[in-house]
N, C-alpha and C. Protein backbone atom coordinates (compact mmCIF):
# COMPACT_ATOMS: atom_id res chain seq x y z
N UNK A 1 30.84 -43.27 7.49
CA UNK A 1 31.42 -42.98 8.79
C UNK A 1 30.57 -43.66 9.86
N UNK A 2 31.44 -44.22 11.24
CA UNK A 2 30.67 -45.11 12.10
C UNK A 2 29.90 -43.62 12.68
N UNK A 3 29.19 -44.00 13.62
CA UNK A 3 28.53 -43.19 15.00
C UNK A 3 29.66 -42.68 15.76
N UNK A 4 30.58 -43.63 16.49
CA UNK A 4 31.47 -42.46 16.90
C UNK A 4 32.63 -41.65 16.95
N UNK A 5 32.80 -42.04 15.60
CA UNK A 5 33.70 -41.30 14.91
C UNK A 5 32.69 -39.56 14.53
N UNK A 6 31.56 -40.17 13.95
CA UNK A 6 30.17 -38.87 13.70
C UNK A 6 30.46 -38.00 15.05
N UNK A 7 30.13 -38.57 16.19
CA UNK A 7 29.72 -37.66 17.65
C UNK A 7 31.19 -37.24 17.91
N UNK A 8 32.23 -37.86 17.31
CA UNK A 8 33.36 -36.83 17.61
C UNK A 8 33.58 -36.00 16.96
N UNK A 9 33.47 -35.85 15.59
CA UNK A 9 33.81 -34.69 14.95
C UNK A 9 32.48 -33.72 15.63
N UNK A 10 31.40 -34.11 15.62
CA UNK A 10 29.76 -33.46 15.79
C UNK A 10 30.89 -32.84 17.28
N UNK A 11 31.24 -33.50 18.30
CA UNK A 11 31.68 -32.38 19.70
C UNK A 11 32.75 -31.64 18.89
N UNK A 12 33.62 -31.95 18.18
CA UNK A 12 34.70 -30.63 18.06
C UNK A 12 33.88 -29.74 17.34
N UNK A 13 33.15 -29.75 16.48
CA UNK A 13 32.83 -28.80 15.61
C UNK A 13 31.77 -28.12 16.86
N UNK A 14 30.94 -28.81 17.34
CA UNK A 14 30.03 -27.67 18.26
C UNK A 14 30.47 -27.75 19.75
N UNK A 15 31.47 -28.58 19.87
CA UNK A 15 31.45 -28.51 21.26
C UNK A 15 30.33 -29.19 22.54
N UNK A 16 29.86 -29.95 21.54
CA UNK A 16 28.72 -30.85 22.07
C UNK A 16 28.20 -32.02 22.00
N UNK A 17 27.41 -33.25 22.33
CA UNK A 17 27.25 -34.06 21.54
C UNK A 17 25.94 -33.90 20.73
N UNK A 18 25.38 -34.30 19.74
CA UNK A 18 24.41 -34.60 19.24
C UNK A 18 22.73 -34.31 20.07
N UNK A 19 23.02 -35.59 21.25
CA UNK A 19 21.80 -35.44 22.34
C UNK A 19 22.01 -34.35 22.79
N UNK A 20 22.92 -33.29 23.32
CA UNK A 20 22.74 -32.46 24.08
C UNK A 20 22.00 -30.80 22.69
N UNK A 21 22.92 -31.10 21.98
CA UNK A 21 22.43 -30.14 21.07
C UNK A 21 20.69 -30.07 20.49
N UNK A 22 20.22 -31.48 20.43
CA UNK A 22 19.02 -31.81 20.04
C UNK A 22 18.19 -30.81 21.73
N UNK A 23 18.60 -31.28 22.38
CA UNK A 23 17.88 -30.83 24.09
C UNK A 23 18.14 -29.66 24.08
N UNK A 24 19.02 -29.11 23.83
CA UNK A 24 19.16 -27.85 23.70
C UNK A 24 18.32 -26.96 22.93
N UNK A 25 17.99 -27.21 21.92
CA UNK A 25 17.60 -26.81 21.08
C UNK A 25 15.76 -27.14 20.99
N UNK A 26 15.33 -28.14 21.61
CA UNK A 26 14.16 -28.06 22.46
C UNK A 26 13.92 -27.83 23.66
N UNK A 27 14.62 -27.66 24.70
CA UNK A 27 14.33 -26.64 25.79
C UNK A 27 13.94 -24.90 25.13
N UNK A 28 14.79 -24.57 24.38
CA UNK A 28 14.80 -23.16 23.71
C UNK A 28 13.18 -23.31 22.91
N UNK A 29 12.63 -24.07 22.43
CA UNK A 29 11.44 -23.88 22.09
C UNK A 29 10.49 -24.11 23.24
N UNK A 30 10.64 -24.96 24.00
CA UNK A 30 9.82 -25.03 25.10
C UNK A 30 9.61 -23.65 25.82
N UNK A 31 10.93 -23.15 25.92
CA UNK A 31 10.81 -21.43 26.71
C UNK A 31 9.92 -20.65 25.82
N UNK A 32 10.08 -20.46 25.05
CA UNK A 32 9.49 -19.48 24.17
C UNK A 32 8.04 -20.35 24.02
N UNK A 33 7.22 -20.92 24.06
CA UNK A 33 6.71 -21.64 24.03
C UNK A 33 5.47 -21.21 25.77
N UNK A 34 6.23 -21.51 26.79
CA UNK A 34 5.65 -21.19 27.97
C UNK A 34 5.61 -19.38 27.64
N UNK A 35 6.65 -18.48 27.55
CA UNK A 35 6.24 -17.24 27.35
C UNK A 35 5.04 -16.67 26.62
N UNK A 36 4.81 -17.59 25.52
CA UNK A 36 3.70 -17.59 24.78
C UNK A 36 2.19 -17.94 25.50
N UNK A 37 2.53 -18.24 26.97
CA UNK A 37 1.44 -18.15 27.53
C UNK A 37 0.92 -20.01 27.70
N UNK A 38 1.64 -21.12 26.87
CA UNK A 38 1.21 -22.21 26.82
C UNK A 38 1.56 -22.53 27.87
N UNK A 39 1.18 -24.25 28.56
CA UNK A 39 1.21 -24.95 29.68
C UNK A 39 2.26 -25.20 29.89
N UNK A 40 3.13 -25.80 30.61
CA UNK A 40 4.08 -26.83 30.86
C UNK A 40 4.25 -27.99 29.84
N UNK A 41 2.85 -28.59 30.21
CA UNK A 41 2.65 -29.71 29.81
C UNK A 41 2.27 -29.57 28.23
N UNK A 42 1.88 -28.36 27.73
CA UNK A 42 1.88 -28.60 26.09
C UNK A 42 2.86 -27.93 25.70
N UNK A 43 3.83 -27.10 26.30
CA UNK A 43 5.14 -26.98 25.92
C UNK A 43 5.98 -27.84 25.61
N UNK A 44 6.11 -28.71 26.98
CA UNK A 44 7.13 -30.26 26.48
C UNK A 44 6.97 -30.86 25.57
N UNK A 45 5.41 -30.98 25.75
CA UNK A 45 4.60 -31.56 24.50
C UNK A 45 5.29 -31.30 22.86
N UNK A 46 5.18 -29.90 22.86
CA UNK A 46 5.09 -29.40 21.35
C UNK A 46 6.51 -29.10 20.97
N UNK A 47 7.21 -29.32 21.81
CA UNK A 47 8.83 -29.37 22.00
C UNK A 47 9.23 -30.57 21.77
N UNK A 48 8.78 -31.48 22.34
CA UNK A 48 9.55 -32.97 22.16
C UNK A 48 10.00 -33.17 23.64
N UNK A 49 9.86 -32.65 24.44
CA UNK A 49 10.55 -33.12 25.19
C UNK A 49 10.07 -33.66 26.55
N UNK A 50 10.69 -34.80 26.87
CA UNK A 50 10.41 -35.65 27.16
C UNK A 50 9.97 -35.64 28.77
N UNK A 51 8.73 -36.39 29.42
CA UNK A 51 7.66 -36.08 30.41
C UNK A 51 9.08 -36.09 31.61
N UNK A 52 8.89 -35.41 32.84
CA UNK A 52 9.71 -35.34 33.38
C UNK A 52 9.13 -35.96 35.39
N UNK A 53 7.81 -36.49 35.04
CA UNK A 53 7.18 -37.23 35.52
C UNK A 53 6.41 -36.64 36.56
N UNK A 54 5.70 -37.36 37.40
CA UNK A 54 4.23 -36.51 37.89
C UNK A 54 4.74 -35.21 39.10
N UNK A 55 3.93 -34.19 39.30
CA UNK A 55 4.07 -33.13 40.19
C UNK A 55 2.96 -32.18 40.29
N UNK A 56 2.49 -31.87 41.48
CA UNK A 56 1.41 -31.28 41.49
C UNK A 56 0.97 -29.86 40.32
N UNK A 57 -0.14 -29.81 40.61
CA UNK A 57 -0.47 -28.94 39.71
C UNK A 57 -0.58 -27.05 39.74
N UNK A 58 -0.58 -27.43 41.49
CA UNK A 58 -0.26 -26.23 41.92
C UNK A 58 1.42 -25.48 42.02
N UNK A 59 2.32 -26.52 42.46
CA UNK A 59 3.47 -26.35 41.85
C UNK A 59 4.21 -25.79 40.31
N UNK A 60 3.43 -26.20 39.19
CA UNK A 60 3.91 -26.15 37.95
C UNK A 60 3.63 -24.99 37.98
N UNK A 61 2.39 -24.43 38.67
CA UNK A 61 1.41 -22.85 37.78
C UNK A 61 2.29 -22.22 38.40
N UNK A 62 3.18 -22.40 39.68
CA UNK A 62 4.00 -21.35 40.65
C UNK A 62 5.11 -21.10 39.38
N UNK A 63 5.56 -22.20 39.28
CA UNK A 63 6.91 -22.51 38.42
C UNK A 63 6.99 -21.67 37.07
N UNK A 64 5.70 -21.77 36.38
CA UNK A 64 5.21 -21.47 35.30
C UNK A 64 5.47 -19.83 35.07
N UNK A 65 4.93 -19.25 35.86
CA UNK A 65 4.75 -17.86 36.00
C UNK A 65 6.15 -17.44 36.41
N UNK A 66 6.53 -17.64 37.00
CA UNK A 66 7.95 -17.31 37.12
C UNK A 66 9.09 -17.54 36.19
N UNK A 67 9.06 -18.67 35.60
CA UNK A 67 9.63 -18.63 34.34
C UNK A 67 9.17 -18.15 32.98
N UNK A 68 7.99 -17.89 32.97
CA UNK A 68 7.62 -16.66 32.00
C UNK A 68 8.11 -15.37 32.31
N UNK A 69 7.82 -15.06 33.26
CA UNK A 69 8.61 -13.61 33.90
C UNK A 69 10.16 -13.54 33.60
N UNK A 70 10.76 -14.48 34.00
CA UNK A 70 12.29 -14.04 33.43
C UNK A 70 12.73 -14.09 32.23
N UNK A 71 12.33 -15.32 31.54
CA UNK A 71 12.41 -15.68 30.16
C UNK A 71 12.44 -13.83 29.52
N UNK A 72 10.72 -13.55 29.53
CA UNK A 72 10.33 -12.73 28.81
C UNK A 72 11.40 -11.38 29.07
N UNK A 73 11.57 -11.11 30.09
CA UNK A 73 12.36 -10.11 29.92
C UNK A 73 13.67 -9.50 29.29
């Protein structure tokens, strides 16, 4: 079977393509991942996913904590 003939059956059956399911499915470790108390930056890391480019450092820790807080709950 070609590629996109693959990514079409791959969207009917999940309703998605391929890339989005892969991202999907590493964002969801990245969360759980920051709840666990890890960085940003070794979350993406240990997730796969990909640098989303430079931003202060005081920003992320704001970001950070707050998305641990909801996640976790």
């Amino acid at each position: 079977m070609v590629r996109p003939g693959l990514t079409r059956l791959f969207r009917e059956q999940l309703g998605t393509t391929p890339a989005r399911y892969i991202e999907s499915i590493r964002f969801d470790i990245a969360k759980s991942l920051l709840v666990q108390r890890h960085t940003a930056t070794q979350a993406a890391s240990l997730a796969g996913v990909p640098s989303s480019g430079p931003s202060s450092s005081q920003q992320k820790g704001c970001e950070q904590a707050r998305l641990r807080e909801e996640w976790s709950s």
